[in-house]
Protein backbone atom coordinates (compact mmCIF):
# COMPACT_ATOMS: atom_id res chain seq x y z
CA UNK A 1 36.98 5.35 3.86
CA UNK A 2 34.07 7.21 2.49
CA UNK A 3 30.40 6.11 3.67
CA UNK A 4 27.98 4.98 1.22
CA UNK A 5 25.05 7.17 0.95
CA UNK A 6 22.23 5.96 -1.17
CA UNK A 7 18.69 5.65 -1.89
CA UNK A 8 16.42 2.58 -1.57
CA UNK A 9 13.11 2.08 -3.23
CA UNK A 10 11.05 -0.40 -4.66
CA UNK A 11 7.37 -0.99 -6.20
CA UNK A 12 7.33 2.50 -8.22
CA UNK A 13 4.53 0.30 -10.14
CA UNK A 14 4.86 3.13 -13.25
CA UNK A 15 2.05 3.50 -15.39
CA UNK A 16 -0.32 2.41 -12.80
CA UNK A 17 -3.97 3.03 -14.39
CA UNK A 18 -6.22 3.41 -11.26
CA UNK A 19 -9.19 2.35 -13.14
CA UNK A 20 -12.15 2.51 -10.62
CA UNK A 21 -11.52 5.98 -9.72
CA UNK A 22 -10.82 7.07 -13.74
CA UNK A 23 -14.38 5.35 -14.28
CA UNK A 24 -16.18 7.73 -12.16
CA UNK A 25 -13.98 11.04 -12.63
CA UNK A 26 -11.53 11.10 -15.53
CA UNK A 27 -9.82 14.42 -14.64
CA UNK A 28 -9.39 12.75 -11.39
CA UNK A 29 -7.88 9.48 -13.28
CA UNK A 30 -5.56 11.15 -15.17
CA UNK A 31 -4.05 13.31 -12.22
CA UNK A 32 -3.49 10.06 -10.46
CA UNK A 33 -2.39 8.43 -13.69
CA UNK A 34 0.60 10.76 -13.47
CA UNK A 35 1.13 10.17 -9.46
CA UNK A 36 3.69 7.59 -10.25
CA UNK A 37 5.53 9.19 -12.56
CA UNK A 38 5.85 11.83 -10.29
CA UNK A 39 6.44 10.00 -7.53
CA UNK A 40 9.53 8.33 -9.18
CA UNK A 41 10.50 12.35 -9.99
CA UNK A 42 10.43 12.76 -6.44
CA UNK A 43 12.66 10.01 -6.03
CA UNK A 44 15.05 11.40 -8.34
CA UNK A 45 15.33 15.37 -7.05
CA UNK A 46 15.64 13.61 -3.50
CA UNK A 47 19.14 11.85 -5.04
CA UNK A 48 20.12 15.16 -6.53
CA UNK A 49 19.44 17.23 -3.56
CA UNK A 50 20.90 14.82 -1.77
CA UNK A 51 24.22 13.97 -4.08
CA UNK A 52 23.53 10.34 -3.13
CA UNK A 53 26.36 7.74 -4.30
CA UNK A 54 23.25 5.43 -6.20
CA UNK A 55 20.08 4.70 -6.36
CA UNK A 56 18.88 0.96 -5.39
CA UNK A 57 15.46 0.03 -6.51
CA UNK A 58 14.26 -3.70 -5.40
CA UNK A 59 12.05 -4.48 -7.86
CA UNK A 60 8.03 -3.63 -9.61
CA UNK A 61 9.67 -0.74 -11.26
CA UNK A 62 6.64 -1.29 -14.16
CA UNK A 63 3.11 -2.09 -13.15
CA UNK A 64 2.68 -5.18 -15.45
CA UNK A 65 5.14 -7.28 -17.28
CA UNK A 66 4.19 -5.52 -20.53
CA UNK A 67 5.06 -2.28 -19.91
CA UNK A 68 3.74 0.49 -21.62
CA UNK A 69 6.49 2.19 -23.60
CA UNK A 70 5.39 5.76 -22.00
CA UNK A 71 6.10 3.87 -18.53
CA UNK A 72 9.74 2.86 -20.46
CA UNK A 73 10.34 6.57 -21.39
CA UNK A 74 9.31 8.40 -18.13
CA UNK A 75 11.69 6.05 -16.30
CA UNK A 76 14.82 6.42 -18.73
CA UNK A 77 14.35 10.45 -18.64
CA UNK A 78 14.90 9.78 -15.04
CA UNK A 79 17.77 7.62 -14.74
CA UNK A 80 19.02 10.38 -17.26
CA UNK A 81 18.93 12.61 -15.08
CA UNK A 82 20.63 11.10 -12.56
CA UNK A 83 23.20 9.59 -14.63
CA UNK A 84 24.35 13.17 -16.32
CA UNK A 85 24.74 13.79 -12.01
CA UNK A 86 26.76 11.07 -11.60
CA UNK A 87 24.96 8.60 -9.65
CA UNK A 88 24.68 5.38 -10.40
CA UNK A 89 21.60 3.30 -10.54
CA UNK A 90 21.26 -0.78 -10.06
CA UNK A 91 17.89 -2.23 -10.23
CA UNK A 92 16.64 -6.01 -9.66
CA UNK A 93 13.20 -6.64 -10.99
CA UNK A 94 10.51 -8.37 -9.35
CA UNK A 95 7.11 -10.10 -10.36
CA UNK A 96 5.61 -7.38 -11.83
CA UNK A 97 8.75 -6.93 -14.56
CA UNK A 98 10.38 -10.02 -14.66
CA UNK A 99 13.04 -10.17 -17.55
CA UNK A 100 10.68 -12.32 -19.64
CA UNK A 101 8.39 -8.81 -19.77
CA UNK A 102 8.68 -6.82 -23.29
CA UNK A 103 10.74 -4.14 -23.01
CA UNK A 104 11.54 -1.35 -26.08
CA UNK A 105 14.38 -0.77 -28.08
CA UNK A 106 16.13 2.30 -26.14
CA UNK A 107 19.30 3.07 -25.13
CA UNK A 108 19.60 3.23 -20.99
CA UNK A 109 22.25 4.98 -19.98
CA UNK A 110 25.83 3.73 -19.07
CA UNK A 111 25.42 4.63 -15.32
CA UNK A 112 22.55 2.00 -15.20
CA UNK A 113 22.74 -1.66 -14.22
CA UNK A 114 20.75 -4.42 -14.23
CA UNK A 115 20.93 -7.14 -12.27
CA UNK A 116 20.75 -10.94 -14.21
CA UNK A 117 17.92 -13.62 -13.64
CA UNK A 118 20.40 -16.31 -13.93
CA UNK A 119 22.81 -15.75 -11.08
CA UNK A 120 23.84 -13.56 -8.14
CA UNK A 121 26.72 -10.68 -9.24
CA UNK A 122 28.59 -8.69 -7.63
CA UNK A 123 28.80 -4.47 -8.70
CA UNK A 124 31.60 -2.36 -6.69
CA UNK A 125 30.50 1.29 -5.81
CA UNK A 126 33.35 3.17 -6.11
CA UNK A 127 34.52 6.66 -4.86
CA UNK A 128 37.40 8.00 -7.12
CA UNK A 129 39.65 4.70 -7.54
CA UNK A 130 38.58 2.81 -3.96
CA UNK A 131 35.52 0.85 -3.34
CA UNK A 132 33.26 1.86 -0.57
CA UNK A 133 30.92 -1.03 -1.24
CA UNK A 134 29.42 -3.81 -3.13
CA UNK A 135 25.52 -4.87 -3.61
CA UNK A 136 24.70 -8.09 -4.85
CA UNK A 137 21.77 -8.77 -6.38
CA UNK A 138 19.41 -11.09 -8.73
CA UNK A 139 16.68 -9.82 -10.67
CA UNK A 140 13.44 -12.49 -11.35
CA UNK A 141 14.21 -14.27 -14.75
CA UNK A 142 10.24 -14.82 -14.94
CA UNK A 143 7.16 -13.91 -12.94
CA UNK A 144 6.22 -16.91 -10.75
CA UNK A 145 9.68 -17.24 -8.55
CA UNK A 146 8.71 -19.28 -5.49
CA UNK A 147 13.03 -20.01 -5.18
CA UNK A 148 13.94 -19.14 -2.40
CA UNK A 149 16.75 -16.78 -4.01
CA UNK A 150 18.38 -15.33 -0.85
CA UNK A 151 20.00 -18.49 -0.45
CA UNK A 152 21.79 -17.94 -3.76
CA UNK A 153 24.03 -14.94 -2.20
CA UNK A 154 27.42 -15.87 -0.93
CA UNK A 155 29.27 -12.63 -0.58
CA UNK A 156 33.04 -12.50 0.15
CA UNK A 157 34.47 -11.33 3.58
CA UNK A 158 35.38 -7.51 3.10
CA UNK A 159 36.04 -4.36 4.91
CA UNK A 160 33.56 -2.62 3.23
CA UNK A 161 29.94 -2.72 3.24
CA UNK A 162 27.80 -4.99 1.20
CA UNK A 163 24.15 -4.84 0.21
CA UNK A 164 21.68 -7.33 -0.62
CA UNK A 165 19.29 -6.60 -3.17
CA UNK A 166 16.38 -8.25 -3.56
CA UNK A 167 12.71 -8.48 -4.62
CA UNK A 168 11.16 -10.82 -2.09
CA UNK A 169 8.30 -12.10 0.40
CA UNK A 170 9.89 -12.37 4.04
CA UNK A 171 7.46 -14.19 6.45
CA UNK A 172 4.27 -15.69 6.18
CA UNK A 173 2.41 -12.90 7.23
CA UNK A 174 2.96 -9.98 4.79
CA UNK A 175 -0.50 -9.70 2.51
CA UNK A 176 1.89 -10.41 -0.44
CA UNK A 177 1.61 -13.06 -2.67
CA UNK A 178 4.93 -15.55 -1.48
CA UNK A 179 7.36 -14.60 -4.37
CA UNK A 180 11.00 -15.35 -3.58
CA UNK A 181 10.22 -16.53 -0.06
CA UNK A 182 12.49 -16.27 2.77
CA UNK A 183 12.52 -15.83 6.63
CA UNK A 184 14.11 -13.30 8.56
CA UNK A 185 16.68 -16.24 9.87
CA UNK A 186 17.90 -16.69 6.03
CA UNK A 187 18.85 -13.42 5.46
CA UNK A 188 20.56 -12.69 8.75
CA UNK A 189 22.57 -15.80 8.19
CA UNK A 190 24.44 -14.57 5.30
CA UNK A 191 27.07 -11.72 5.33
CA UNK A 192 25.47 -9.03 4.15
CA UNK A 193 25.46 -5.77 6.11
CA UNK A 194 22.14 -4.30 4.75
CA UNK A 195 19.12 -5.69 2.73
CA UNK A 196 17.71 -3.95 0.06
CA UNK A 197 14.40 -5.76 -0.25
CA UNK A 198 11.27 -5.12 -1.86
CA UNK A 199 7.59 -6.50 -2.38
CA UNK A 200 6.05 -5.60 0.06
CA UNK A 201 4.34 -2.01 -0.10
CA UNK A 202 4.05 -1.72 3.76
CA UNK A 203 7.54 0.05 4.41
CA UNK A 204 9.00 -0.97 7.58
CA UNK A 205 12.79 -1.88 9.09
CA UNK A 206 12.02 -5.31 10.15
CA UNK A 207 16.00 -5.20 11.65
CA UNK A 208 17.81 -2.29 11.89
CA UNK A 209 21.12 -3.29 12.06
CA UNK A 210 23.78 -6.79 11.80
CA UNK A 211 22.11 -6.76 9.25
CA UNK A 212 19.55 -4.04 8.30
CA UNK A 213 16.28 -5.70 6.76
CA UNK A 214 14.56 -2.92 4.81
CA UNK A 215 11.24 -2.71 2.64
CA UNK A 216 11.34 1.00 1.40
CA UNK A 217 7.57 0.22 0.31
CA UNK A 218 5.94 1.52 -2.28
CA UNK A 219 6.36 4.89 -3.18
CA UNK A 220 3.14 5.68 -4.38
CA UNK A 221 -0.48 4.09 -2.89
CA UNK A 222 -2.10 2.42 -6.05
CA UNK A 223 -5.43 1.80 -4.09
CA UNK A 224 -6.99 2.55 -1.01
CA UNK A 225 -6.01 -0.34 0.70
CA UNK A 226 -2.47 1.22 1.00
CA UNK A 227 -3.33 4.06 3.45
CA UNK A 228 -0.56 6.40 4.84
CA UNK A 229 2.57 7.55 3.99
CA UNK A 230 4.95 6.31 1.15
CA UNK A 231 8.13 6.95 -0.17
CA UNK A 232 11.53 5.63 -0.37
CA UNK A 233 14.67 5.21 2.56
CA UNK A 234 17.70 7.57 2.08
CA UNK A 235 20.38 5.32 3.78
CA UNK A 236 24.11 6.26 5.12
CA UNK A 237 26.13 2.86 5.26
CA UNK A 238 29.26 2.73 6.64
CA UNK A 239 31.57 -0.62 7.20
CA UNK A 240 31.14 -1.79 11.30
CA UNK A 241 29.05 1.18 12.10
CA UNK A 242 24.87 1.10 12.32
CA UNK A 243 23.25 2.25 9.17
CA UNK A 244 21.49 5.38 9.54
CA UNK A 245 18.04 4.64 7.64
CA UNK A 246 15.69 7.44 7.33
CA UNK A 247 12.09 7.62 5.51
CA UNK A 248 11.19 10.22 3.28
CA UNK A 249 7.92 10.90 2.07
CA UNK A 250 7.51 10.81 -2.32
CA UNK A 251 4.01 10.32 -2.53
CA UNK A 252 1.69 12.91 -4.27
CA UNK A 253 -1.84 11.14 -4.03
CA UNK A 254 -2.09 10.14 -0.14
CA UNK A 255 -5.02 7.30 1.03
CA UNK A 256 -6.89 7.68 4.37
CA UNK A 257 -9.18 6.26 6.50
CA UNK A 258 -11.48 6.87 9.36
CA UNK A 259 -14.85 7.23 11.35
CA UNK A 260 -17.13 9.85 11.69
CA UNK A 261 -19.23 9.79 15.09
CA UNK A 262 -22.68 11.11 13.95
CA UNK A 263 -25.08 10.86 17.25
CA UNK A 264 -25.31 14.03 17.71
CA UNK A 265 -26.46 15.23 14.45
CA UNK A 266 -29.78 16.46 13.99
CA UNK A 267 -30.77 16.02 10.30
CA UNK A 268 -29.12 15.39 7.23
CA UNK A 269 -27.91 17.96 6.04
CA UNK A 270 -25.38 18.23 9.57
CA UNK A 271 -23.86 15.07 8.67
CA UNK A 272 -23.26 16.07 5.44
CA UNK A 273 -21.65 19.31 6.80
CA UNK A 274 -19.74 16.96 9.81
CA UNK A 275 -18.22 14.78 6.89
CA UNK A 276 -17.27 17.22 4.94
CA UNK A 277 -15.57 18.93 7.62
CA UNK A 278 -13.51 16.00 8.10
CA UNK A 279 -12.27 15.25 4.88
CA UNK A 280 -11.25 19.11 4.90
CA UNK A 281 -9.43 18.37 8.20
CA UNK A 282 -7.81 15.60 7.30
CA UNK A 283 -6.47 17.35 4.07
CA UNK A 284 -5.05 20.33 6.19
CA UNK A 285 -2.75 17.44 7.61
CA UNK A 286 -1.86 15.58 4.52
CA UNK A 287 1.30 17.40 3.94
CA UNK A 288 -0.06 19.34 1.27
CA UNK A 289 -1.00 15.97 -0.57
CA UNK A 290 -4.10 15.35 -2.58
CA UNK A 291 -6.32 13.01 -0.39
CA UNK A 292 -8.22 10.27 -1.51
CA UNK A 293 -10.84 8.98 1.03
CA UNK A 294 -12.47 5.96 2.85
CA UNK A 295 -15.16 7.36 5.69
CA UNK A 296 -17.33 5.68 8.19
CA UNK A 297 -20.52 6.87 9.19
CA UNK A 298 -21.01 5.37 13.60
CA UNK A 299 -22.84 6.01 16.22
CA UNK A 300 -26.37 5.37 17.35
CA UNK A 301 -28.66 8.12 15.71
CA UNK A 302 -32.51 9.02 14.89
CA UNK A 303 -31.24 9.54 11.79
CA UNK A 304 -30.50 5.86 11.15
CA UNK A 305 -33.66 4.84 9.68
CA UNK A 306 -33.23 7.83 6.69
CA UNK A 307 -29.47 6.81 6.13
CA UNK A 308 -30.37 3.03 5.13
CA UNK A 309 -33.11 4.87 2.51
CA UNK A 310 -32.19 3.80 -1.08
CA UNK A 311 -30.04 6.45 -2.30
CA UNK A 312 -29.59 8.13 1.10
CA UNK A 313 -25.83 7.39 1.33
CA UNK A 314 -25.27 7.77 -2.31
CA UNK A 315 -26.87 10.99 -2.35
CA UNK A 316 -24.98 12.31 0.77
CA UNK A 317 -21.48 11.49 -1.19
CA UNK A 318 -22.59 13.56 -4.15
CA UNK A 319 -23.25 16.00 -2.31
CA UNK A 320 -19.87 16.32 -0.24
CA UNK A 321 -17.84 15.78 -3.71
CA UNK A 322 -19.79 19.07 -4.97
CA UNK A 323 -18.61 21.06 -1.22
CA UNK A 324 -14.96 19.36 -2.39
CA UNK A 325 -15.04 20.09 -5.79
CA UNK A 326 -12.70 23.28 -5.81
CA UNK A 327 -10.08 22.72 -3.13
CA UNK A 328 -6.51 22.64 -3.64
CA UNK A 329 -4.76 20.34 -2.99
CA UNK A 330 -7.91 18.48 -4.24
CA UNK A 331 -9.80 15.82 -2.20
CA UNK A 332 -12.01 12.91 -3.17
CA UNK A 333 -14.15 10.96 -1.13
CA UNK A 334 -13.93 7.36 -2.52
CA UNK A 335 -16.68 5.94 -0.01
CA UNK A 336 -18.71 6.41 2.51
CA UNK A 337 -19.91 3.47 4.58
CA UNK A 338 -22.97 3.23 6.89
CA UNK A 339 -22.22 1.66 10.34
CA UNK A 340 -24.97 3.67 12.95
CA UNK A 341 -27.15 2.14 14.74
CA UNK A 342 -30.79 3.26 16.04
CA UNK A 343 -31.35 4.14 19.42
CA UNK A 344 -32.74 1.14 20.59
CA UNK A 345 -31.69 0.45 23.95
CA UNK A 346 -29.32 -2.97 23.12
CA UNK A 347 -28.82 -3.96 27.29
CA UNK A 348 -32.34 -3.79 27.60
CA UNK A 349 -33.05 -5.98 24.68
CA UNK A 350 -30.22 -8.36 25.76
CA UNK A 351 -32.42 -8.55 29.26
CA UNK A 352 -35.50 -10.17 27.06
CA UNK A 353 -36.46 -13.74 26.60
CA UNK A 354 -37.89 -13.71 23.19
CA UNK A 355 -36.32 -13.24 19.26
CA UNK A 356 -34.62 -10.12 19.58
CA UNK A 357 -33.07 -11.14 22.60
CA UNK A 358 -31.97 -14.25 20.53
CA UNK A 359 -30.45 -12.10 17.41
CA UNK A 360 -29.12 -9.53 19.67
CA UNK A 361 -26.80 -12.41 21.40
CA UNK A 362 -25.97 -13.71 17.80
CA UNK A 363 -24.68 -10.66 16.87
CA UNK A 364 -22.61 -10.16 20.26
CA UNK A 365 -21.31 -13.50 19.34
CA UNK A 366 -19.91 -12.08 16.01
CA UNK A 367 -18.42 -8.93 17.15
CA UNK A 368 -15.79 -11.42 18.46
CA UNK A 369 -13.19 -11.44 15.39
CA UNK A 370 -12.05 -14.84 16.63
CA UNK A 371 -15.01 -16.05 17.72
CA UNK A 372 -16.38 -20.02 16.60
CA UNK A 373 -18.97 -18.57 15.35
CA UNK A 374 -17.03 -16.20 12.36
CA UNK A 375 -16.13 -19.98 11.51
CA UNK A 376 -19.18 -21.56 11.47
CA UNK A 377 -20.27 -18.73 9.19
CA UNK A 378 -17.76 -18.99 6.74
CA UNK A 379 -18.95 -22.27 6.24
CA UNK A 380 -22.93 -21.15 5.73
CA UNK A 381 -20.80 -18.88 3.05
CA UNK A 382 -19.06 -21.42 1.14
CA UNK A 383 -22.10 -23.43 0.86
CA UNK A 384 -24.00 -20.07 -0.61
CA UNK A 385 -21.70 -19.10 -2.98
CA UNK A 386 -20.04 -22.15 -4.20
CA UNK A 387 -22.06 -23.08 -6.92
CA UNK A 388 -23.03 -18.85 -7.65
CA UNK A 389 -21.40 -18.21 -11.34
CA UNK A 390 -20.30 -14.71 -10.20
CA UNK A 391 -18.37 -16.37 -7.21
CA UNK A 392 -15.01 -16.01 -9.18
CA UNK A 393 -15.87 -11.72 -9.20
CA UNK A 394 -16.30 -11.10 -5.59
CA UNK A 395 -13.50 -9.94 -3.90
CA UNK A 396 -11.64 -11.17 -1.04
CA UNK A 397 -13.00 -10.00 1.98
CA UNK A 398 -10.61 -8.93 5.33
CA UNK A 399 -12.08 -9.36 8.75
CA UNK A 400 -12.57 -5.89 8.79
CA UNK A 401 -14.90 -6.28 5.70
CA UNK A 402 -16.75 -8.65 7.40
CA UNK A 403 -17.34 -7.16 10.78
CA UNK A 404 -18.38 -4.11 8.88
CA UNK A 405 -21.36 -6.23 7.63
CA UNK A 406 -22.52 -7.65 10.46
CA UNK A 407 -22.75 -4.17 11.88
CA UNK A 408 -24.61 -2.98 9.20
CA UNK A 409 -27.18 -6.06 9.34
CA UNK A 410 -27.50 -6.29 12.80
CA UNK A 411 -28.93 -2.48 12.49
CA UNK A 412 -31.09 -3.60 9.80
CA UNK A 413 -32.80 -6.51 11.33
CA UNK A 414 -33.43 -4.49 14.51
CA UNK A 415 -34.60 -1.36 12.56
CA UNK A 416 -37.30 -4.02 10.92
CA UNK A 417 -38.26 -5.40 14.24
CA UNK A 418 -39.02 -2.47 16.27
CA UNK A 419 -40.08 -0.17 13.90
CA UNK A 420 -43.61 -0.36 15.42
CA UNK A 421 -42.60 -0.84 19.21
C-alpha cells in the first residue's frame, strides 16, 4: 500500500491587519498585510513541489469570523491551484472562522472539503481505486466551543492510517485561550494514528508517534510575541510504521528578540552603531526573511544617566530605522527597551545600613520570579488600578514584562539617590 504524504497546517490567520506597525509605517503595513497571503502561497508551492496526496489545515484559516472577501478570494485561488494538481484539501475551522462566520457566495472547488460542526465524518484518501487513509474531523459550529470534541471521534479498526483533525487547546499550559479542551491522555486513548491539531501557534510534536500529536503552528507571526520560525509539517504516514514529520519554514516576515550588552560603549552615538549592527546581524541569519525587531539595551554604563533623558531612547530608534531604511530584505526595529544600570557599585551598597541598602535588598527580593514578594505586589497593583477607568486598556503583563520594570526602576531610584554622592 501506498504511504500517505501530506501537508499539515493551521492558523494561516489570512487577512491579518497588523495595525500597530501600519500606524507608524504604512509601506511597512501593507508588506506585512500581504505576509499571510504569501505565506499560505508558500504553503501551496511546498504541496506542488512536493506532489503531496492533501493538504490538512486545523483550523483559523481567516483572521476573524467575518472574513474579508479579499481573505475569501486569495484562499480559493489557492486551493485552485492545488485542486487543478490534484490534491485534495480538507479543512476544520476553529474559533477564529467558526461556521456561524459570513462567508461569500463563491464556488470552492470540488477537490475541497469541509468538515461539519454537527458531527465527526469520516473522508477516505484514495490512491487510484484503494484507500491509503481516512481523517476524521469536526469543524467548530460557533466560536466559543469549550466541548471537549476529541471525545466525539470513534474511528473504526483499519489497516490503514487514520488522522485526527482538529482545532483544539491540549493542556492547561499553552497561552491559548481553552477552546475545545483536551489532555494529551484523551487523544492517545482513541485510535487514531496521527493528530492533526491546531490552535496553538507554538509548533511543536508533543508525541511523535502511537499516536503523533502535532501543532504545525502558525505559519505566519502576527505579532511580536510569536518570535522564531513558522511554517507548516510535511508528513509521510504509513499504516504500523512511525510517521516521518518534518518542519518547513513558510514564513516571510520573521520576529526576534534579544539583548544588547552596552558597557563598553563610550557615547551615544556607539550604541547606536552597536544596535544597529545587531539588527544587521541578526538579518544576515534570518534566512533571507524580513526581520521585525524587539532589542534590549543591558549592562551597567556611564551612559545610563543620558539613556533615561526624555527622548533619549526614542531618538536613538529613529535614528537606527534611518541606518535600516534601505536594506533588503528590509528590517524594522519595533522597540528598543532600556534595562542598564549605572555604575554604582551594588555589593557595596548591599554592605550599608541605611535606605539604599534597604531598596537595594527590595529589589534583590524581586529579581526572584517566584518570590512572595512578586505576590505581595500584585496585590499593591490590584488595589492601584482597580478603580483606574483605563484599567480595562492595559495589557496583560508576562513575568518577563514585569521583571523588565523592576529593572528599569530599580536604576531609576538609584540614579536619583546618588546622583550627588
Amino acid at each position: 500500500m501506498k504511504p500517505l504524504k501530506f501537508i499539515h497546517c493551521a492558523d494561516l490567520h489570512l487577512g491579518t491587519p497588523f495595525k500597530g506597525i501600519s500606524e507608524l509605517n504604512p509601506d511597512l503595513g501593507d508588506l506585512l498585510y500581504q505576509s499571510t497571503y504569501l505565506s499560505f502561497d508558500n504553503i501551496v508551492n511546498l504541496a506542488m513541489k512536493e506532489t503531496v496526496d492533501c493538504v490538512l489545515i486545523a483550523g483559523d484559516v481567516y483572521d476573524s469570523e467575518d472574513k474579508s472577501l479579499q481573505a475569501q478570494l486569495r484562499f480559493r485561488n489557492g486551493l485552485i491551484r492545488l485542486s487543478d494538481a490534484g490534491i485534495r484539501t480538507l479543512i476544520a475551522y476553529g474559533n477564529h472562522d467558526p461556521l456561524t462566520g459570513w462567508s461569500a457566495t463563491l464556488k470552492w472547488p470540488e477537490a475541497v472539503f469541509s468538515f461539519p460542526g454537527d458531527k465527526v465524518e469520516c473522508i477516505p484518501l484514495q490512491d487510484h481505486d484503494e484507500t491509503i487513509a481516512t481523517v476524521y474531523g469536526i469543524s467548530f459550529a460557533k466560536r466559543d466551543i469549550k466541548e471537549n470534541l476529541s471525545l466525539r471521534f470513534a474511528p473504526t479498526e483499519e489497516h490503514i492510517p487514520r488522522i485526527g483533525l482538529l482545532h483544539a487547546n491540549v493542556g492547561t499550559n499553552t497561552g491559548h485561550e481553552s477552546y475545545a479542551p483536551c489532555s494529551i491522555e484523551d487523544l492517545t486513548s482513541i485510535s487514531i494514528d496521527y493528530w492533526a491539531l491546531g490552535h496553538v501557534h507554538q509548533g511543536g510534536i508533543l508525541r511523535s508517534s502511537r499516536p503523533a500529536i502535532v501543532y504545525p503552528g502558525c505559519s505566519q507571526s502576527r505579532s511580536p510575541r510569536e518570535i522564531g520560525l513558522k511554517g507548516c509539517y510535511l508528513v509521510t504516514l504509513e499504516f504500523g510504521v512511525d510517521p516521518v514529520i518534518k518542519f518547513v519554514p513558510t514564513d516571510v516576515v520573521r520576529y526576534a528578540s534579544d539583548s544588547i550588552y552596552i558597557s563598553a560603549c563610550l557615547s551615544l552615538d556607539e550604541v547606536q552603531d552597536s544596535v544597529a549592527k545587531k539588527c544587521m546581524g541578526m538579518s544576515d541569519e534570518s534566512d533571507g526573511r524580513s526581520l521585525i525587531l524587539r532589542l534590549s539595551l543591558t549592562g551597567r554604563t556611564t551612559l545610563h544617566s543620558q539613556l533615561q533623558r526624555t527622548n533619549s531612547i526614542s531618538d536613538l530608534l529613529g535614528g537606527i530605522r534611518e541606518q535600516l531604511a534601505d536594506r533588503e530584505p528590509w528590517v524594522w526595529l519595533d522597540r528598543l527597551d532600556l534595562n542598564t544600570a549605572g555604575t554604582y557599585d551594588l555589593d557595596s551598597l548591599r554592605q550599608g545600613n541605611d535606605f539604599i541598602a534597604d531598596i537595594v535588598s527590595v529589589f534583590d527580593g524581586l529579581s526572584d520570579p517566584d518570590s512572595q514578594d512578586w505576590t505581595e505586589l500584585g496585590g499593591v497593583f490590584q488595589t492601584l488600578f482597580a478603580k483606574w477607568q483605563g484599567h480595562s486598556y492595559l495589557e496583560k503583563f508576562s513575568q518577563e514584562d514585569l521583571q523588565a520594570l523592576a529593572n528599569g526602576a530599580k536604576g531609576q531610584i538609584l540614579d536619583m539617590l546618588l546622583k550627588d554622592t
